[in-house]
N, C-alpha and C. Protein backbone atom coordinates (compact mmCIF):
# COMPACT_ATOMS: atom_id res chain seq x y z
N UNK A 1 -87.85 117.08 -127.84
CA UNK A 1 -87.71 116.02 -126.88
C UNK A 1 -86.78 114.93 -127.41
N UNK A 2 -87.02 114.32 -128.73
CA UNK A 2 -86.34 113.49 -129.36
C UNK A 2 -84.36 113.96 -129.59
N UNK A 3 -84.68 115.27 -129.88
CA UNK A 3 -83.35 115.96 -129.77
C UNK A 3 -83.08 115.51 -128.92
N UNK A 4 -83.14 115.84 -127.34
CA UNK A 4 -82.48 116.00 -125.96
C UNK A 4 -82.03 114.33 -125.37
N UNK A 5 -82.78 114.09 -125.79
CA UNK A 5 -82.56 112.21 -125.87
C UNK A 5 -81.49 111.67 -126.56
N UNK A 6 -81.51 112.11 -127.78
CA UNK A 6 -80.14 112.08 -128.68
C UNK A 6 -78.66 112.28 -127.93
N UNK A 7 -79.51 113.77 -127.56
CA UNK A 7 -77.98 114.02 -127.22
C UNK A 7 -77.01 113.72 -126.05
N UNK A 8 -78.79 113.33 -124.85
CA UNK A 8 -77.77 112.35 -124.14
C UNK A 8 -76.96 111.45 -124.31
N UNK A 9 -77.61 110.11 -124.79
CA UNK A 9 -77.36 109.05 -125.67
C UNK A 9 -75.91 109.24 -126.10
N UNK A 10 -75.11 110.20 -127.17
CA UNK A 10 -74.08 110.61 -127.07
C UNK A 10 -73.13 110.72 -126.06
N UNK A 11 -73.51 111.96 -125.22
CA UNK A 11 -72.97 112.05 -124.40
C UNK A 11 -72.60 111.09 -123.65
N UNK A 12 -73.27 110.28 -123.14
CA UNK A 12 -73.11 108.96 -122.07
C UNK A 12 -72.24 108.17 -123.21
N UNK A 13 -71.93 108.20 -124.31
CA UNK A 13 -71.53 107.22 -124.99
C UNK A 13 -69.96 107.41 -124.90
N UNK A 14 -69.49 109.23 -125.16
CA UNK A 14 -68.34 109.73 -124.99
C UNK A 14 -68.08 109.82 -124.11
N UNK A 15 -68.48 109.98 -122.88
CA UNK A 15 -68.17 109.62 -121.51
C UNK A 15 -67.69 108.38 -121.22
N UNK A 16 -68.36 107.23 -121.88
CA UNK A 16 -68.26 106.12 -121.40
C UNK A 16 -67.02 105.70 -122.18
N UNK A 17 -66.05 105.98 -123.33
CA UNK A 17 -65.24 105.97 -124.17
C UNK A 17 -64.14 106.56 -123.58
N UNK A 18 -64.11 107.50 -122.79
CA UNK A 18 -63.17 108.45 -122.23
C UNK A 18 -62.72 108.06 -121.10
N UNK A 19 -63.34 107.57 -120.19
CA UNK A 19 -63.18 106.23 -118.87
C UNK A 19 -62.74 104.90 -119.42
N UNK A 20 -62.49 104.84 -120.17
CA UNK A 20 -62.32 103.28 -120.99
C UNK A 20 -61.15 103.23 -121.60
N UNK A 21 -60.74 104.57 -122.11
CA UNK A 21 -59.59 104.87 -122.78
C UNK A 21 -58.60 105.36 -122.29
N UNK A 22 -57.41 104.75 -121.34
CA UNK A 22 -56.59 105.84 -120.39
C UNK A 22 -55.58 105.50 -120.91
N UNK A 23 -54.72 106.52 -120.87
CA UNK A 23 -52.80 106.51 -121.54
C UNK A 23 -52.04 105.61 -120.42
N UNK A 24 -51.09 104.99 -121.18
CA UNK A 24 -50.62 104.63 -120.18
C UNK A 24 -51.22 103.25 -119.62
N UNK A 25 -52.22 102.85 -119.73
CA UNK A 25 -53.33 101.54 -119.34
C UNK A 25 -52.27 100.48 -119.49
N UNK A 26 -52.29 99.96 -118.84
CA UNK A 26 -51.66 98.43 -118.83
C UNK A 26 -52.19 97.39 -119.78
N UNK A 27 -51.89 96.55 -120.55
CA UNK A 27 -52.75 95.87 -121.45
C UNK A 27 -53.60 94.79 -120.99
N UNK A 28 -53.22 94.65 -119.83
CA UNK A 28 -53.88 93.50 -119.06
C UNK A 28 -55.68 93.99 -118.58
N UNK A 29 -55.76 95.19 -118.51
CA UNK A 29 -56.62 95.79 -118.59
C UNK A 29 -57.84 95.27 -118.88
N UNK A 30 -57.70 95.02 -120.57
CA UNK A 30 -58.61 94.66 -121.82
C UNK A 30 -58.35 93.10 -121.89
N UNK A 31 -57.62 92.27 -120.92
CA UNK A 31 -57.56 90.76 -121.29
C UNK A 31 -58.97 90.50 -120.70
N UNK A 32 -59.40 89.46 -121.11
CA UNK A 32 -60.59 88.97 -120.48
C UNK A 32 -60.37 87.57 -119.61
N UNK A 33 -60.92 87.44 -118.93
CA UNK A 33 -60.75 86.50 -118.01
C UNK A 33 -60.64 85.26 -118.44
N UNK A 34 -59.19 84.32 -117.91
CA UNK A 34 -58.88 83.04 -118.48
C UNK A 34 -59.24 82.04 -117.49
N UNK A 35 -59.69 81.93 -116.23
CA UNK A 35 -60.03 81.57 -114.97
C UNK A 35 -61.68 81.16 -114.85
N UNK A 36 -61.41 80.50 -113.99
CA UNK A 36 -63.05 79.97 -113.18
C UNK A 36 -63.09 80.66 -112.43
N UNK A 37 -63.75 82.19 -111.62
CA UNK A 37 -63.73 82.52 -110.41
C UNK A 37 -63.69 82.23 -109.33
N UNK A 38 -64.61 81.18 -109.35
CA UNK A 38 -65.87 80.20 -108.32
C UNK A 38 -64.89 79.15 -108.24
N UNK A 39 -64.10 78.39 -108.93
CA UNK A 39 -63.74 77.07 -109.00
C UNK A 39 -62.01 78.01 -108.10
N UNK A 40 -61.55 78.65 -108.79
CA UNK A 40 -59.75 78.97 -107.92
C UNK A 40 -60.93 79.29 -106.49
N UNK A 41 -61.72 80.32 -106.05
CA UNK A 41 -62.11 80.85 -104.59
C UNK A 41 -62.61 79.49 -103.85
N UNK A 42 -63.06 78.06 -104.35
CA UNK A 42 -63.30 77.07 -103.83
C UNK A 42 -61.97 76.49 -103.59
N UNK A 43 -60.98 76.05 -104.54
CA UNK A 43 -60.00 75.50 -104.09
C UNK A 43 -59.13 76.08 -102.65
N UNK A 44 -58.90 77.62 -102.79
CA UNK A 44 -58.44 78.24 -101.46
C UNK A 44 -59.44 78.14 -100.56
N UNK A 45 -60.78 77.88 -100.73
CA UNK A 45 -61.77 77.89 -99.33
C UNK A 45 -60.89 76.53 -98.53
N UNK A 46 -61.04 75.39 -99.60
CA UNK A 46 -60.43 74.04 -99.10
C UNK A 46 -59.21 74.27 -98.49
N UNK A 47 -58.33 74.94 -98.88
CA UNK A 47 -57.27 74.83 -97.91
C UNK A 47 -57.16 75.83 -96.74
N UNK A 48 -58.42 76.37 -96.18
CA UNK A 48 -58.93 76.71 -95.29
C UNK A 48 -58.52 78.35 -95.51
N UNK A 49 -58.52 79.10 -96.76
CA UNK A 49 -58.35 80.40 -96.58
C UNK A 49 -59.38 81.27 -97.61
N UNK A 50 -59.29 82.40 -97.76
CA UNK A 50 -60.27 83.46 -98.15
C UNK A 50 -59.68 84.14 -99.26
N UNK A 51 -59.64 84.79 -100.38
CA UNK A 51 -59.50 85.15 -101.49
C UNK A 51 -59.56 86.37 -101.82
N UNK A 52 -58.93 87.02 -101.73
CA UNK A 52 -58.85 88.80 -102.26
C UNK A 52 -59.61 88.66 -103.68
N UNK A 53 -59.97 90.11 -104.22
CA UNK A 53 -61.03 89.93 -105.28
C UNK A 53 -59.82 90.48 -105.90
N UNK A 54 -58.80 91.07 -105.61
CA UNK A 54 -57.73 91.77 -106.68
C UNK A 54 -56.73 90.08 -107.30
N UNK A 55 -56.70 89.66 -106.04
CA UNK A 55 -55.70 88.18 -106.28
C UNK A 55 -56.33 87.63 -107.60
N UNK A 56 -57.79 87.50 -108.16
CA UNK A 56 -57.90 86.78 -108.96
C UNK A 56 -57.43 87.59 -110.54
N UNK A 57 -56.96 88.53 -110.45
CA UNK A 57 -56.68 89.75 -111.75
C UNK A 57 -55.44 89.20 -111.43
N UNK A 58 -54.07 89.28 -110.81
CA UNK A 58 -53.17 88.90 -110.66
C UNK A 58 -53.00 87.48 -110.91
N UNK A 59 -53.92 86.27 -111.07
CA UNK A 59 -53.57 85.05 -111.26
C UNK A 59 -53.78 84.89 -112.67
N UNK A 60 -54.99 85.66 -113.32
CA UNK A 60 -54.95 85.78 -114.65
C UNK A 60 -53.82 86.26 -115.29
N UNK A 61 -53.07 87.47 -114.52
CA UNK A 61 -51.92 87.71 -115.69
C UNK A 61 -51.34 86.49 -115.44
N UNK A 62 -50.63 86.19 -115.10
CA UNK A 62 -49.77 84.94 -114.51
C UNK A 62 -49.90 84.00 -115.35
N UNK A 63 -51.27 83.89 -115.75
CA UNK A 63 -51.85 82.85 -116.92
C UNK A 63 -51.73 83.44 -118.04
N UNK A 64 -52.02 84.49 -118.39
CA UNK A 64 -51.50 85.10 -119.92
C UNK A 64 -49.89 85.17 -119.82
N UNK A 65 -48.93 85.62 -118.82
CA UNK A 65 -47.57 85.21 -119.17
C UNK A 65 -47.20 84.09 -119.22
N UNK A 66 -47.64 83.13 -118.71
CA UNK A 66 -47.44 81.93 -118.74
C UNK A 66 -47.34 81.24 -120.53
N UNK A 67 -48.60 81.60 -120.50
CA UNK A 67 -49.03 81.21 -122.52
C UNK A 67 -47.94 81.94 -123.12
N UNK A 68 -48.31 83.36 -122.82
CA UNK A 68 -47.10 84.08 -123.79
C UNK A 68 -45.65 83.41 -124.11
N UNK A 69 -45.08 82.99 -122.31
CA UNK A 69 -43.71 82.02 -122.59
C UNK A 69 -43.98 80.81 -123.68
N UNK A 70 -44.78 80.06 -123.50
CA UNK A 70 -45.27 78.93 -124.14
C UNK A 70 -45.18 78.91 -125.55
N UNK A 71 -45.95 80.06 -125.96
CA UNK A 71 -46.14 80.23 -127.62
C UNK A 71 -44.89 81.02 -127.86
N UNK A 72 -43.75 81.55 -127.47
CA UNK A 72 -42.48 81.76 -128.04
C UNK A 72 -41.85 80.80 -128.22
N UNK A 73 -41.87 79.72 -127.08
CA UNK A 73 -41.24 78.86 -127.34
C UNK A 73 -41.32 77.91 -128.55
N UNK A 74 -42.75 77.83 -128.29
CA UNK A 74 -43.29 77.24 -129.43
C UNK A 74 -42.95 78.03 -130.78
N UNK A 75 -42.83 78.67 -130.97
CA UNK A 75 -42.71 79.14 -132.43
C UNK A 75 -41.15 79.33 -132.77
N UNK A 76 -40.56 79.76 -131.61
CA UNK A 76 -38.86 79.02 -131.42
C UNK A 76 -38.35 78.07 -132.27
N UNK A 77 -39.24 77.03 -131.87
CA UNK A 77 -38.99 75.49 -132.20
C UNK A 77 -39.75 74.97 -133.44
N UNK A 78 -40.25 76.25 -134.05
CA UNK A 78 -40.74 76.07 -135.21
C UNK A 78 -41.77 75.28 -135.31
N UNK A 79 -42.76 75.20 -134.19
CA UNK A 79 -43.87 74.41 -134.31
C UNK A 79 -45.11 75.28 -134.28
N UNK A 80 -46.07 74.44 -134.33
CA UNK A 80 -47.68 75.30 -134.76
C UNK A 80 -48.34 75.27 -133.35
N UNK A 81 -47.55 73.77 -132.44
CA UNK A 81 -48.73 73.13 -131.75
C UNK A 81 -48.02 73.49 -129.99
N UNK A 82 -48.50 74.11 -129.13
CA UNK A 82 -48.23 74.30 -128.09
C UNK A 82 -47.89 72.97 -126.97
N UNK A 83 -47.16 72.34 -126.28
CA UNK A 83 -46.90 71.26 -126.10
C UNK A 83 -46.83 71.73 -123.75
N UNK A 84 -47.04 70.73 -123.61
CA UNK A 84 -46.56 70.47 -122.15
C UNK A 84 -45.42 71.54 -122.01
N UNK A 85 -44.60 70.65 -122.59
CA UNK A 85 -42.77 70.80 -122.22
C UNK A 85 -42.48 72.36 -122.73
N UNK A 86 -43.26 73.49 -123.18
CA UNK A 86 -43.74 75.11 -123.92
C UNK A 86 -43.63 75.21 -122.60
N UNK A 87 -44.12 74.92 -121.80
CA UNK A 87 -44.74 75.87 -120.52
C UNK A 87 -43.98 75.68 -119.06
């Protein structure tokens, strides 16, 4: 019994590794969320509209390229410290 338990356990584990792991994956993938969900879907409620659930994955990259420009620049200019005028 203890066997068969095991070997689920495994199994579901390599399964779950194999769905997780795709060629080709975009790296944005594995970013984790830089956003308020609740706080961007309130601001568009206010201006009287509704919010795709994909739009908020698309505003996050936007925000990781954004930084990315920022911290080249920044290190461009030979600094440590990310500034306004980076972005």
């Amino acid at each position: 019994m203890a066997k068969k338990k095991a070997a689920k356990k495994t199994a579901k584990k390599a399964a779950a590794k194999k769905t997780t792991k795709k060629k080709g994956a975009k790296k944005t993938a594995t970013q984790e969320p830089l956003i308020v969900a609740s706080k961007v879907k309130a601001y568009v409620k206010s201006k009287g509209l509704m919010t795709a659930s994909d739009s908020l994955e698309a505003i996050n990259k936007k925000i990781y390229a954004l930084l990315d420009e920022g911290t080249e620049r920044t290190t461009a200019n030979r600094r440590s410290t990310l500034k306004p005028q980076d972005l």
